[in-house]
PDB file of N, CA and C in Angstrom:
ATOM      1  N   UNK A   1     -97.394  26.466 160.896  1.00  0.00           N
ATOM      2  CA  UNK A   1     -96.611  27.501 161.532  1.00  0.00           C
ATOM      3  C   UNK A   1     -97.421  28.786 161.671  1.00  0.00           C
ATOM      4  N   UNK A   2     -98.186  29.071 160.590  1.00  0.00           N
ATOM      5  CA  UNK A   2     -98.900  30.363 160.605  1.00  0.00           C
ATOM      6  C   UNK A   2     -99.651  30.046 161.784  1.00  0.00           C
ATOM      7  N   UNK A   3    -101.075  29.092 161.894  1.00  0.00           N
ATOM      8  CA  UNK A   3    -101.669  29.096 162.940  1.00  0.00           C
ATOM      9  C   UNK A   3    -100.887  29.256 164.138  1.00  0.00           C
ATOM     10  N   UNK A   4    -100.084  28.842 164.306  1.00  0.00           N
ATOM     11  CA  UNK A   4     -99.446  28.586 165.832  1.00  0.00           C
ATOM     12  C   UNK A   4     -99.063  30.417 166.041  1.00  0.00           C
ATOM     13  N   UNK A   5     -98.344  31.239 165.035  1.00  0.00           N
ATOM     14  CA  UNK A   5     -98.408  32.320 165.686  1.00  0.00           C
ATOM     15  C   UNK A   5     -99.684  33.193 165.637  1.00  0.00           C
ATOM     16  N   UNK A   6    -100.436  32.905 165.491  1.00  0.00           N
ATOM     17  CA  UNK A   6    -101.770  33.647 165.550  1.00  0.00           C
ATOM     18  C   UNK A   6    -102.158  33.081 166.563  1.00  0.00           C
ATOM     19  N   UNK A   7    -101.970  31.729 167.113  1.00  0.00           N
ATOM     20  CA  UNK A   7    -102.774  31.452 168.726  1.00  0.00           C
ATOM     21  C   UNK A   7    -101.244  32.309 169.823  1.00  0.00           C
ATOM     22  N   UNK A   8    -100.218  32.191 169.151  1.00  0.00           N
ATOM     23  CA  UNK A   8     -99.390  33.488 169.976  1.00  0.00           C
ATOM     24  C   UNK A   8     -99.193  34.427 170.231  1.00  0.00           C
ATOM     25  N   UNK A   9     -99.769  34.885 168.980  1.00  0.00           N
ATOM     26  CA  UNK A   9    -100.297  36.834 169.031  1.00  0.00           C
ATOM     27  C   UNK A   9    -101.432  36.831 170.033  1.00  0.00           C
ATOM     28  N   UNK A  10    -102.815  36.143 169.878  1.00  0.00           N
ATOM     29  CA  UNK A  10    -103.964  36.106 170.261  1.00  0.00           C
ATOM     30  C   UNK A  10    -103.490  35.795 171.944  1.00  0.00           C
ATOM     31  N   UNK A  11    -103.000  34.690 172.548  1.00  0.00           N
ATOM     32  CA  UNK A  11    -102.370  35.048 173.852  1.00  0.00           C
ATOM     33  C   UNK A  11    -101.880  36.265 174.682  1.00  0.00           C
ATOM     34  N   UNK A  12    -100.751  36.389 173.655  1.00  0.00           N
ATOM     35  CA  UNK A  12     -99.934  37.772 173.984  1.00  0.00           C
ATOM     36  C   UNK A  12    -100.861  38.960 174.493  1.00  0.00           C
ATOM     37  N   UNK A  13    -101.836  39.535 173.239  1.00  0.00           N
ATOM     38  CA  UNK A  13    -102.600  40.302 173.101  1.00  0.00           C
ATOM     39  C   UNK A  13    -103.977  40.288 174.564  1.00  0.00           C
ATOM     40  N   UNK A  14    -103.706  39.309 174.736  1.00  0.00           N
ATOM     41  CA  UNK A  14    -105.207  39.248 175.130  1.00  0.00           C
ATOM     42  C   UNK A  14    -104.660  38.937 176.865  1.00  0.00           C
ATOM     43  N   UNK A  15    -103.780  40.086 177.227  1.00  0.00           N
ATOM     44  CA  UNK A  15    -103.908  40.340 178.949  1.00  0.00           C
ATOM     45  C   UNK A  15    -104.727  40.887 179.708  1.00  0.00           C
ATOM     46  N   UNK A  16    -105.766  41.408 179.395  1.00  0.00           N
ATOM     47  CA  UNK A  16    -106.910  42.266 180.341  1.00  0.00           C
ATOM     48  C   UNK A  16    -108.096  41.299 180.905  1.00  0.00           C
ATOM     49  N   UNK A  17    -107.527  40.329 181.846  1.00  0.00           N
ATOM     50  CA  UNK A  17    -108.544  39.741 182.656  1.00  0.00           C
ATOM     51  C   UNK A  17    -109.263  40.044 183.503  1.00  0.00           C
ATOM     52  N   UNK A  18    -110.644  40.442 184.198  1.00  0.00           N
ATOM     53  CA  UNK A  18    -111.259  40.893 184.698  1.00  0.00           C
ATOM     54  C   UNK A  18    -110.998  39.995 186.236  1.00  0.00           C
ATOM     55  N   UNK A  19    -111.488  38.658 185.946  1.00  0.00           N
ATOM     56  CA  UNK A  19    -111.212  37.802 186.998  1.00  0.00           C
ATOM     57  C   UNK A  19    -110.082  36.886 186.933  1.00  0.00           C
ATOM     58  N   UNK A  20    -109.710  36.580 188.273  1.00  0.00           N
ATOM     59  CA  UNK A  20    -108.730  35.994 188.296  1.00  0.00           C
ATOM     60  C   UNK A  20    -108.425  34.769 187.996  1.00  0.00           C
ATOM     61  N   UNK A  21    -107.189  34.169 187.509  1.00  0.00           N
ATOM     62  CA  UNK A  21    -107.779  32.510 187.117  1.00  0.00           C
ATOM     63  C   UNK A  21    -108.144  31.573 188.162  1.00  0.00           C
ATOM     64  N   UNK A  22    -108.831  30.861 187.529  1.00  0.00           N
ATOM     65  CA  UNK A  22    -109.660  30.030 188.226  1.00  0.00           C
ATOM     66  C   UNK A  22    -110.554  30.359 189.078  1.00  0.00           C
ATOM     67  N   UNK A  23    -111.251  31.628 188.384  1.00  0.00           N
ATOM     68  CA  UNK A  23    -112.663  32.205 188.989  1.00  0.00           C
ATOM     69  C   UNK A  23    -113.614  32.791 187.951  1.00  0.00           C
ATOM     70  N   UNK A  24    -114.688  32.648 188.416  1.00  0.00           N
ATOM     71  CA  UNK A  24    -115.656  32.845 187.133  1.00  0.00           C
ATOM     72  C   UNK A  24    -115.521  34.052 187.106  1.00  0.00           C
ATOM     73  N   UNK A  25    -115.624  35.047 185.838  1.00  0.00           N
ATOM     74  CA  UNK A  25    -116.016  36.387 185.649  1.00  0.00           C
ATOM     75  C   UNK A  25    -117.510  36.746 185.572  1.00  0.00           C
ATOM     76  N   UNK A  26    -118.240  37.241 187.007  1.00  0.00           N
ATOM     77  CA  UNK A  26    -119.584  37.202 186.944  1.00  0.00           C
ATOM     78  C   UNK A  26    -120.034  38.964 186.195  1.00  0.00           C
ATOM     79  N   UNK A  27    -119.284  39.401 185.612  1.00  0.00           N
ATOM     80  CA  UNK A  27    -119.347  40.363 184.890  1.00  0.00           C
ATOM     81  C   UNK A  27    -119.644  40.235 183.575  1.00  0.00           C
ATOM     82  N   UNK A  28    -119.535  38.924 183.014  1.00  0.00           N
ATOM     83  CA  UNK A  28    -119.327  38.117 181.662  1.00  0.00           C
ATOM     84  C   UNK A  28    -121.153  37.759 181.543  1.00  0.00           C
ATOM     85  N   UNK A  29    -121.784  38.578 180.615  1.00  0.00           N
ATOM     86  CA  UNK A  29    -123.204  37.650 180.293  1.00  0.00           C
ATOM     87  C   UNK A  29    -123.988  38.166 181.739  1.00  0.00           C
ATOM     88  N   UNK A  30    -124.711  37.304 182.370  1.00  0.00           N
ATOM     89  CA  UNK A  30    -125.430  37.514 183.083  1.00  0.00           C
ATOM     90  C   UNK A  30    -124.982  36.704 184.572  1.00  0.00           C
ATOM     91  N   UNK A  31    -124.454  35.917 184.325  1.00  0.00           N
ATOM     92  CA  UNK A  31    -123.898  34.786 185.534  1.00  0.00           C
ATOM     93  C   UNK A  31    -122.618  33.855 184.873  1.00  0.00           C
ATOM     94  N   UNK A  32    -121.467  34.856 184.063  1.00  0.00           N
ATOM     95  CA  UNK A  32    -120.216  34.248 183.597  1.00  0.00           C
ATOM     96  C   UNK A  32    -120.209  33.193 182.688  1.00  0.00           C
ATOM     97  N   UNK A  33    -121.351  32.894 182.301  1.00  0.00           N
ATOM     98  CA  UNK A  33    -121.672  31.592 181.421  1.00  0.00           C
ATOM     99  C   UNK A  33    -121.961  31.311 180.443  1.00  0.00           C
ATOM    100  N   UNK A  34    -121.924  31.145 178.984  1.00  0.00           N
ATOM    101  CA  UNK A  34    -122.259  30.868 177.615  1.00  0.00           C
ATOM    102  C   UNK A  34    -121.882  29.289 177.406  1.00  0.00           C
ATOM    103  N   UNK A  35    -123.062  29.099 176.925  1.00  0.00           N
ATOM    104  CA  UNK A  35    -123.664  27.157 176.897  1.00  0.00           C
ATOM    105  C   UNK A  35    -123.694  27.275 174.743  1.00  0.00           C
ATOM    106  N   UNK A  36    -123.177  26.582 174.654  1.00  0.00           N
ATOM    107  CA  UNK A  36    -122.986  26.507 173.073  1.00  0.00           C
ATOM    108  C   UNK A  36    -123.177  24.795 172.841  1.00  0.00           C
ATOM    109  N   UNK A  37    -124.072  24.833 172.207  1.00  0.00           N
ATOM    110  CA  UNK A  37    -124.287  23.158 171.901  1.00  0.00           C
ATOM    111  C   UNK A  37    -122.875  22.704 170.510  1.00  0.00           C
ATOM    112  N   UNK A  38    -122.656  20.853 170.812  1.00  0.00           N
ATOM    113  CA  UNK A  38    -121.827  20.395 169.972  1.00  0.00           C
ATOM    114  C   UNK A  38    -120.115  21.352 169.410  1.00  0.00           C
ATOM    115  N   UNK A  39    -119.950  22.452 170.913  1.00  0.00           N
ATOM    116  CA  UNK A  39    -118.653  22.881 170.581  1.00  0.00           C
ATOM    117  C   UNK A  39    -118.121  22.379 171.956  1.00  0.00           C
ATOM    118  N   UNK A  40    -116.605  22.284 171.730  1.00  0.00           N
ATOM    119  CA  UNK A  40    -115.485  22.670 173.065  1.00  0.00           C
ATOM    120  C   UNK A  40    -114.290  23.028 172.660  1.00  0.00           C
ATOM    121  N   UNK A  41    -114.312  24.058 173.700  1.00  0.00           N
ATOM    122  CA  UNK A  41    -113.835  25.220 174.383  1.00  0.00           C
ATOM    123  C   UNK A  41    -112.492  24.318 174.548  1.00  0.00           C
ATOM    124  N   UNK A  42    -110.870  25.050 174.157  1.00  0.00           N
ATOM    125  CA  UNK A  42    -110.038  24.490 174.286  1.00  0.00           C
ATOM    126  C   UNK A  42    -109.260  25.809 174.707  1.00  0.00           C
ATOM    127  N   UNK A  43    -109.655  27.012 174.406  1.00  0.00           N
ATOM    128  CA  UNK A  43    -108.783  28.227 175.283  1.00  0.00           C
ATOM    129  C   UNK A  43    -109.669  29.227 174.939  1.00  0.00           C
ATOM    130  N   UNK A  44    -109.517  30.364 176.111  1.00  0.00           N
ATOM    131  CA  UNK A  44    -110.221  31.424 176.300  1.00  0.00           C
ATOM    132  C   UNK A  44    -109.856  32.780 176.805  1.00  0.00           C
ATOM    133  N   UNK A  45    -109.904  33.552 176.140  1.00  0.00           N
ATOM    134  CA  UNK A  45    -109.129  34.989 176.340  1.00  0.00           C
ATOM    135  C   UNK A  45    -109.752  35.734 176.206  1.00  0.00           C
ATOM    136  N   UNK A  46    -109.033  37.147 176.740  1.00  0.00           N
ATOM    137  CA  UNK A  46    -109.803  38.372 176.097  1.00  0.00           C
ATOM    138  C   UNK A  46    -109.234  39.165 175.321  1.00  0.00           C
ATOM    139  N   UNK A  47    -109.697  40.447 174.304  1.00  0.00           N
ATOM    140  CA  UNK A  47    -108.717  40.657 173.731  1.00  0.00           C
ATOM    141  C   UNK A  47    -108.467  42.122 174.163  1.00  0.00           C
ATOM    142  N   UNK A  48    -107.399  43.117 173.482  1.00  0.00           N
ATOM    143  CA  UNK A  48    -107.349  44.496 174.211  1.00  0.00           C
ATOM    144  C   UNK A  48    -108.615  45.615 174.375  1.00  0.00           C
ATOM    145  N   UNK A  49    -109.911  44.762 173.544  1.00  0.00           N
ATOM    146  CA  UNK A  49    -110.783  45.555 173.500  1.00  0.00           C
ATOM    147  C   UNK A  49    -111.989  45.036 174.891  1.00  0.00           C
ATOM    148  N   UNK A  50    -111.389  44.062 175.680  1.00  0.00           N
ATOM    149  CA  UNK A  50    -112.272  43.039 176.397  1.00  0.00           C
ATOM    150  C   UNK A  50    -113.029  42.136 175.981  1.00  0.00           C
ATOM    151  N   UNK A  51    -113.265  42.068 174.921  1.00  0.00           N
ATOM    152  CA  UNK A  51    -114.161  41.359 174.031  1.00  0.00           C
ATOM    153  C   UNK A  51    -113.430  39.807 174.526  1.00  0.00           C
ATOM    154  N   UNK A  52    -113.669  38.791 174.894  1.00  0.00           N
ATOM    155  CA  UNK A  52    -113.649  37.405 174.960  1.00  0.00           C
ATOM    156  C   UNK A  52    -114.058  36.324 173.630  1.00  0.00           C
ATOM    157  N   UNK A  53    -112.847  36.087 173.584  1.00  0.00           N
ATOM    158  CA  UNK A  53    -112.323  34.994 172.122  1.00  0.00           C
ATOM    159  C   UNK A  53    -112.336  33.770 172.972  1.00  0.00           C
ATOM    160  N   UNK A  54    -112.901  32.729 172.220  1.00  0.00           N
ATOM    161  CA  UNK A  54    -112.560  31.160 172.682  1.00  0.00           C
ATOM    162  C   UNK A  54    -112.703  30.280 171.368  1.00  0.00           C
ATOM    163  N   UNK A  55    -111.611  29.468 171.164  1.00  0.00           N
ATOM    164  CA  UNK A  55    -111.220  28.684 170.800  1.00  0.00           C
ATOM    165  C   UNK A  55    -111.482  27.453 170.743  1.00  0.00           C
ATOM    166  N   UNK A  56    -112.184  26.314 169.754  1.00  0.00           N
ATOM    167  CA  UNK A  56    -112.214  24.893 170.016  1.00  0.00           C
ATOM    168  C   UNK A  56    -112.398  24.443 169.118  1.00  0.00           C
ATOM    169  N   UNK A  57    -113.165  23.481 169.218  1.00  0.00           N
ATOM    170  CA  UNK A  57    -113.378  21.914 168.365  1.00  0.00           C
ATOM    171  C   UNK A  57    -114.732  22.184 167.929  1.00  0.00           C
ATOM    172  N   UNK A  58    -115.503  21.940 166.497  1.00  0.00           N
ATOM    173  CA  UNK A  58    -116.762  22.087 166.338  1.00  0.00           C
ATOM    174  C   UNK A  58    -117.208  20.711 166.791  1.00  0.00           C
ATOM    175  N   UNK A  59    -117.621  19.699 167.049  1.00  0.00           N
ATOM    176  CA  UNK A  59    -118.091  18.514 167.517  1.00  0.00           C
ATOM    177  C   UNK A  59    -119.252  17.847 166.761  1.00  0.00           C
ATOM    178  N   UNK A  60    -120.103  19.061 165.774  1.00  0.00           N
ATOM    179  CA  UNK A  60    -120.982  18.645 165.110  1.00  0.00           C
ATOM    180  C   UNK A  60    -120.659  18.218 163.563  1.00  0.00           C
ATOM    181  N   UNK A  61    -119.935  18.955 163.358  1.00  0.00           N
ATOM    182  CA  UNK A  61    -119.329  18.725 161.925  1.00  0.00           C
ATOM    183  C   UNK A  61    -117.820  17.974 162.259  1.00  0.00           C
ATOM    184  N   UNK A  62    -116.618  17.951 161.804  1.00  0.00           N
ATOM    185  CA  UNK A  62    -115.521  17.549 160.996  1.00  0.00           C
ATOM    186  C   UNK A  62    -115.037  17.319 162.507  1.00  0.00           C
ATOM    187  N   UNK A  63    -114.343  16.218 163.106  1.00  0.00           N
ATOM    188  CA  UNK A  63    -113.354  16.261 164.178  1.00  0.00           C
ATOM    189  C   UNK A  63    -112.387  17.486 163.823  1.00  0.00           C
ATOM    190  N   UNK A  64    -112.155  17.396 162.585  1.00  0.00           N
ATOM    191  CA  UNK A  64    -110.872  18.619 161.877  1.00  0.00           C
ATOM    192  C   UNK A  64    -111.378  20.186 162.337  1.00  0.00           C
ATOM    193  N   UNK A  65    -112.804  20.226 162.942  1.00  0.00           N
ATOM    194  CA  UNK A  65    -112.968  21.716 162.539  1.00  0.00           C
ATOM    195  C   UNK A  65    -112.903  22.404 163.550  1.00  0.00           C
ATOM    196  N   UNK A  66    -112.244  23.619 163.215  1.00  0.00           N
ATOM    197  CA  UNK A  66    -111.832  24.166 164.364  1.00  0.00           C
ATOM    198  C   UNK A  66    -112.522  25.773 164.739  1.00  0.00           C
ATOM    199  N   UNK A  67    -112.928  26.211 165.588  1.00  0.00           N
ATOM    200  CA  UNK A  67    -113.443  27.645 165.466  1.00  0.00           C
ATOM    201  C   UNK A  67    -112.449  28.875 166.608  1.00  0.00           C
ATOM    202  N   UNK A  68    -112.985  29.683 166.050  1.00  0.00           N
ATOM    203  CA  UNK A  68    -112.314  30.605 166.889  1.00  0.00           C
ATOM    204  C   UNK A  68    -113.961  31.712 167.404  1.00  0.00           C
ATOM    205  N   UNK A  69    -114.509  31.943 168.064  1.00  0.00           N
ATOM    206  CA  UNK A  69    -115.565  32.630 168.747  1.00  0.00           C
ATOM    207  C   UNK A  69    -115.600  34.316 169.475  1.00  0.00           C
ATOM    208  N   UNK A  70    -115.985  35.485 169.182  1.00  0.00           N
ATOM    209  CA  UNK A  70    -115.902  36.403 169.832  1.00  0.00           C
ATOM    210  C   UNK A  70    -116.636  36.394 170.543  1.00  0.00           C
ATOM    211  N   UNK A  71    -117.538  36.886 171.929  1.00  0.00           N
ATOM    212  CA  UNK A  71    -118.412  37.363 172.473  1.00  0.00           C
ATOM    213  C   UNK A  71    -118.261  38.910 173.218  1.00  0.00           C
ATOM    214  N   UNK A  72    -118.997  39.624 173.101  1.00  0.00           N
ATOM    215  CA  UNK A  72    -119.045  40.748 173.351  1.00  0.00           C
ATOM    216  C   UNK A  72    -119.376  40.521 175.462  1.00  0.00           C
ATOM    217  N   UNK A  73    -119.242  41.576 176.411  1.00  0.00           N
ATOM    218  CA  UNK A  73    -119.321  41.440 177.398  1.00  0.00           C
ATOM    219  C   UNK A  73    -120.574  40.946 177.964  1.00  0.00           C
ATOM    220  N   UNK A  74    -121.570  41.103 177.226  1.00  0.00           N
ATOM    221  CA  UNK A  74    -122.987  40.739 177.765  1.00  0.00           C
ATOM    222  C   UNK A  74    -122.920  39.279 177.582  1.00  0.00           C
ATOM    223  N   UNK A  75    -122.016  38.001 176.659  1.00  0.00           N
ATOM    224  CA  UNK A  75    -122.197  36.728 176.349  1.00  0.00           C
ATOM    225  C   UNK A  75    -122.916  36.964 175.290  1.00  0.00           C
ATOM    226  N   UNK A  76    -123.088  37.552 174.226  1.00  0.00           N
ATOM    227  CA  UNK A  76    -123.895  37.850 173.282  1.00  0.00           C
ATOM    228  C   UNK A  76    -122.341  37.872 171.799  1.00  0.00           C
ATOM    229  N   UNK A  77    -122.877  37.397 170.755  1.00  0.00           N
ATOM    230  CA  UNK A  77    -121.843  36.623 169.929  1.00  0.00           C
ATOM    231  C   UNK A  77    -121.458  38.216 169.195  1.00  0.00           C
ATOM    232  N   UNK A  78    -119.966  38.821 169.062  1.00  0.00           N
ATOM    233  CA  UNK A  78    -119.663  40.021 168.426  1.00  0.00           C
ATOM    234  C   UNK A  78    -119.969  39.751 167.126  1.00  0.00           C
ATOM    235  N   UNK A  79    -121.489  39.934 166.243  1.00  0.00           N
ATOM    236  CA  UNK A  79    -121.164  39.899 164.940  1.00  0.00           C
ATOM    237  C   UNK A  79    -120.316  40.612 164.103  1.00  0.00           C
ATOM    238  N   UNK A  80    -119.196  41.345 164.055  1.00  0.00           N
ATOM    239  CA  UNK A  80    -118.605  42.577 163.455  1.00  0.00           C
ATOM    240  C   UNK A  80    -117.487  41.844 163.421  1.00  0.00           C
ATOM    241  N   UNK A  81    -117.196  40.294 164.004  1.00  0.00           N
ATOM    242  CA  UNK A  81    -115.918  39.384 163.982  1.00  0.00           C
ATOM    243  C   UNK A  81    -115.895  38.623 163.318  1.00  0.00           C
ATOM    244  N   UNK A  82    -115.075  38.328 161.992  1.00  0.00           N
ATOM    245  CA  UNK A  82    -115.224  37.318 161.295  1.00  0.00           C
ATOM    246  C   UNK A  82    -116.107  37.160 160.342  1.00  0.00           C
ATOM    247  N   UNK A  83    -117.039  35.701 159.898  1.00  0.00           N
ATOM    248  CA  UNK A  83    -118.118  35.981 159.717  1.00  0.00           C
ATOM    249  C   UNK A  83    -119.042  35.751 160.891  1.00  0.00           C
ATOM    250  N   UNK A  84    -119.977  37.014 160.836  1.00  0.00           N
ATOM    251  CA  UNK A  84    -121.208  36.865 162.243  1.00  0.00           C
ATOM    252  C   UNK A  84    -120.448  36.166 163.584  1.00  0.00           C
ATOM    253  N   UNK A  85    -119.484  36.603 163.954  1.00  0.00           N
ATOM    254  CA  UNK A  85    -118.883  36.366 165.019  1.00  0.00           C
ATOM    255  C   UNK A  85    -118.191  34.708 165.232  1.00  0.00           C
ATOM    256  N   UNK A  86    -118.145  34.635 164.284  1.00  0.00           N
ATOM    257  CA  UNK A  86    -117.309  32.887 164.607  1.00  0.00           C
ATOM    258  C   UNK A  86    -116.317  32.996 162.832  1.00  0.00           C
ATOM    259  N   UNK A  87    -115.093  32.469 163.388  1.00  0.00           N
ATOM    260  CA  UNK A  87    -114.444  32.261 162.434  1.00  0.00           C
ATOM    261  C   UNK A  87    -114.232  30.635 162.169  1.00  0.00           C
ATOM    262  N   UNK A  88    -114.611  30.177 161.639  1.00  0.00           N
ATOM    263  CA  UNK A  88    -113.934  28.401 161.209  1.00  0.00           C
ATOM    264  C   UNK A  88    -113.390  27.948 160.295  1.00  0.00           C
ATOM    265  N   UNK A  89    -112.586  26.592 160.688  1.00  0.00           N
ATOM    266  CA  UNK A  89    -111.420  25.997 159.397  1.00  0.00           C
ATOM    267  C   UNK A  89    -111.246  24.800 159.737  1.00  0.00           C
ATOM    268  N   UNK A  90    -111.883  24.468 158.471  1.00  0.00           N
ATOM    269  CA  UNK A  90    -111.992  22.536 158.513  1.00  0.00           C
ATOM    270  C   UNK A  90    -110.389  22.101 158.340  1.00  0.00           C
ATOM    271  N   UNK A  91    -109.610  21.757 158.872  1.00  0.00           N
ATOM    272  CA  UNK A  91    -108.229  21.190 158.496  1.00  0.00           C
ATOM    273  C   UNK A  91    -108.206  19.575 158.000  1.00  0.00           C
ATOM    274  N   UNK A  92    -109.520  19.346 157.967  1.00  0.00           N
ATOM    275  CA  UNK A  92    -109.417  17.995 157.146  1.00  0.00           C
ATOM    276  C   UNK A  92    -108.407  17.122 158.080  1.00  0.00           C
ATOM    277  N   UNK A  93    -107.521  16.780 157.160  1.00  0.00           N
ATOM    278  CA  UNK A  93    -106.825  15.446 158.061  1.00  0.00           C
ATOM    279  C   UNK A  93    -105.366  15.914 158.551  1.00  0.00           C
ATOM    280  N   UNK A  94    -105.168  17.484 157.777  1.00  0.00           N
ATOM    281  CA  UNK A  94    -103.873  18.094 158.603  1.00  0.00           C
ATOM    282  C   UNK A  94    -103.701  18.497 159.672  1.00  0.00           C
ATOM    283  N   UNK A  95    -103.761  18.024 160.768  1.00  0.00           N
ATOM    284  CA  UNK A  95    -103.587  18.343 161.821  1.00  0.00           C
ATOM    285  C   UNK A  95    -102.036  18.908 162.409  1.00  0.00           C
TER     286      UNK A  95
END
């Protein structure tokens, strides 16, 4: 229950889209794009500060593990989030 309202706050919160959906934000990084090996991306927002949070699956470790990701506007990882800019949580077999 807790997680679920923290991916509802984190929604809520996070209305300041630059581009529209289903268009790249070429303002994001250098050409809208951040390539992250052995993760996926299961949702992606921004938050009231613009900063871009995404959400997924680690793929290298635990099917269970899950991350949450800041990047600052350049595509460059917000270390000041979490630890060093990625938060993660192995849920083991509770899904």
């Amino acid at each position: 229950m807790k997680n679920k309202i923290v991916s509802i706050l984190i929604l809520v919160i996070s209305t300041n889209l630059i581009a529209q959906n289903g268009n790249l934000d070429s303002t994001f990084s250098l050409d809208g794009l951040v390539q992250e090996k052995n993760l996926s991306a299961n949702s992606i927002c921004t938050d009231k500060n613009n900063k871009t949070l995404v959400y997924g699956h680690d793929n290298a470790s635990s099917p269970y593990s899950i991350y949450v990701r800041r990047y600052l506007q350049d595509g460059k990882i917000d270390g000041s989030f979490a630890k060093n800019g990625v938060f993660t949580n192995d849920l083991n077999n509770d899904r």
